[in-house]
Protein backbone atom coordinates (compact mmCIF):
# COMPACT_ATOMS: atom_id res chain seq x y z
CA UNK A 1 0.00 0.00 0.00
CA UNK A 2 1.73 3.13 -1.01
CA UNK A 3 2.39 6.30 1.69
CA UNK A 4 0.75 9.66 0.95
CA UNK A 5 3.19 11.82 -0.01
CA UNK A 6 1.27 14.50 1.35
CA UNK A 7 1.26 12.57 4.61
CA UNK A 8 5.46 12.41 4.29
CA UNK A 9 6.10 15.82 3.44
CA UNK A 10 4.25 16.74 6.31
CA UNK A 11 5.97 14.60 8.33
CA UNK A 12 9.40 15.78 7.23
CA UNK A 13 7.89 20.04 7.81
CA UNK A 14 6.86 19.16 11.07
CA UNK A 15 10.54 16.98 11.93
CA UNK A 16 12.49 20.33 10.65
CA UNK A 17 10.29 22.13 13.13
CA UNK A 18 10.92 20.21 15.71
CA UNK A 19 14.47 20.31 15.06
CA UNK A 20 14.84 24.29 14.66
CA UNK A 21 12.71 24.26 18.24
CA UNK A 22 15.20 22.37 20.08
CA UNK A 23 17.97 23.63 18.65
CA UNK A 24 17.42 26.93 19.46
CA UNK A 25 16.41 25.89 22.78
CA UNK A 26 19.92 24.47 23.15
CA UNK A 27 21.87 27.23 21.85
CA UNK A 28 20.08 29.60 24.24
CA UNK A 29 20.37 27.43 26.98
CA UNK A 30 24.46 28.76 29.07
CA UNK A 31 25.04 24.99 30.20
CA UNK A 32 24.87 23.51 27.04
CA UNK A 33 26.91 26.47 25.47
CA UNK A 34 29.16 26.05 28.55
CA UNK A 35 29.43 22.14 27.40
CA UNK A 36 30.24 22.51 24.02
CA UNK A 37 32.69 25.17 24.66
CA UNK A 38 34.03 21.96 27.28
CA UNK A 39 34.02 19.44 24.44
CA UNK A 40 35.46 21.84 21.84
CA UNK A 41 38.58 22.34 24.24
CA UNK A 42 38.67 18.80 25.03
CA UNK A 43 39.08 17.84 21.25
CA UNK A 44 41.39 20.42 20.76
CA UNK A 45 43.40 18.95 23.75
CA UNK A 46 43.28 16.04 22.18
CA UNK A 47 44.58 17.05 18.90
CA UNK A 48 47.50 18.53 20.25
CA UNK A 49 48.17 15.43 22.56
CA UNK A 50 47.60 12.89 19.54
CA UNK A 51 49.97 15.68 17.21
CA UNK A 52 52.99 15.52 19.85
CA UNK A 53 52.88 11.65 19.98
CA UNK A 54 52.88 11.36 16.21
CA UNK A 55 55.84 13.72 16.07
CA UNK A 56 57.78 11.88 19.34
CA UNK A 57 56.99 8.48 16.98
CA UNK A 58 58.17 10.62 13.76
CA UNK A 59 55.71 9.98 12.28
CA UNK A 60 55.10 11.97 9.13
CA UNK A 61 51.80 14.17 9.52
CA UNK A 62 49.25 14.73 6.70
CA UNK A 63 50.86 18.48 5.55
CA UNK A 64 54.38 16.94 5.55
CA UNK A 65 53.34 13.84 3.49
CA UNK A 66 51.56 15.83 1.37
CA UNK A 67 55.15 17.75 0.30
CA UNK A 68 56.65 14.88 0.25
CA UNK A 69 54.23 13.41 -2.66
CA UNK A 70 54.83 16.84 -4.21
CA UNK A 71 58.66 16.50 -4.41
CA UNK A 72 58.68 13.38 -5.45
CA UNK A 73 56.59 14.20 -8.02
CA UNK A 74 58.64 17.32 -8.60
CA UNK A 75 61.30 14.71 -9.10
CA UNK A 76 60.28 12.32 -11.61
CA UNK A 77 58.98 15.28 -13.51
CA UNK A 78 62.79 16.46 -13.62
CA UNK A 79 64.06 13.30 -13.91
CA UNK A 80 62.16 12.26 -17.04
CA UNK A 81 63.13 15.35 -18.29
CA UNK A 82 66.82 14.53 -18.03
CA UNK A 83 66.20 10.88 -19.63
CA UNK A 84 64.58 12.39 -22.67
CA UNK A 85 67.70 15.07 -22.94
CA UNK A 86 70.03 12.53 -22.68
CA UNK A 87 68.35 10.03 -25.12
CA UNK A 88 68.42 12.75 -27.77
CA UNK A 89 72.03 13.35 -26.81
CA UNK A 90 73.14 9.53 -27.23
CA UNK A 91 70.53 10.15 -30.50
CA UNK A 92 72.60 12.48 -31.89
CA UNK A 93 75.95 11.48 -30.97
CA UNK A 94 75.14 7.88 -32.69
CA UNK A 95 73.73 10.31 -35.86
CA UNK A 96 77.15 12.24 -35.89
CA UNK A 97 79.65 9.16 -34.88
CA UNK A 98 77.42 6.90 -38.12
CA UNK A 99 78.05 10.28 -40.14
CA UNK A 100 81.67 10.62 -39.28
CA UNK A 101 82.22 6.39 -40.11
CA UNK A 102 80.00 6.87 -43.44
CA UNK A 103 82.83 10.06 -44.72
CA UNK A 104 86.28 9.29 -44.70
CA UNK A 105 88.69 11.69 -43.84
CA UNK A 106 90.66 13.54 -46.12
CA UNK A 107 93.79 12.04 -45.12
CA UNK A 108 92.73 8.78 -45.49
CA UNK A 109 91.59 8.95 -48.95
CA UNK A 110 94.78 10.93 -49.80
CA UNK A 111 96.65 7.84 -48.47
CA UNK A 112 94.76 5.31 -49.93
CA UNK A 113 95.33 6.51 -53.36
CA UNK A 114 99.29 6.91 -52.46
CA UNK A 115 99.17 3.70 -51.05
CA UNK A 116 97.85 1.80 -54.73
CA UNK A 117 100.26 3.94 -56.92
CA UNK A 118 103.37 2.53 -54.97
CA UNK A 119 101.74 -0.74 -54.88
């Protein structure tokens, strides 16, 4: 049997009512303020407390493993960099050492012909 939908959105108006109602009633209320104000402290006690025995551990904390992503990331950026520089180096080299092997020198073909004329 299907719900009213009328019936549910009433529902749901009257539970936001309900909810503003009480928490107003809380926020006006000094010993509740007074107890969150308690709690807040407390966690922020705690926070420092749980910081220091991360630190005494070293322990990395969120911010500094965060950098440390960063750099490394920083670093294989740099160091693929310097890969593809010195591939194209070695590239060229082979090009000019294949170049230099494919055209003798001048001397040598000077030689060469001296070489069959005495021989």
């Amino acid at each position: 049997m299907p719900i009213d939908s009328n019936l549910l959105d009433r529902l749901k108006s009257r539970g936001e009512e309900v909810f503003t109602q009480v928490s107003a009633e809380l926020m006006s209320s000094p010993g509740f303020m007074k107890a969150m104000e308690g709690a807040l402290r407390g966690k922020d006690k705690v926070d420092a407390t749980a910081a220091q025995a991360i630190k005494s551990m070293n322990i990395p904390t969120r911010t500094e493993f965060k950098r440390a992503v960063k750099r490394i990331d920083a670093l294989e950026h740099e160091v693929a960099d310097l890969k593809l520089k010195l591939n194209k180096a070695q590239a060229a080299a082979k090009a000019k050492k294949k170049k230099l092997k494919a055209a003798p020198a001048k001397g040598a073909v000077h030689r060469t012909k001296k070489a069959k004329k005495a021989g």
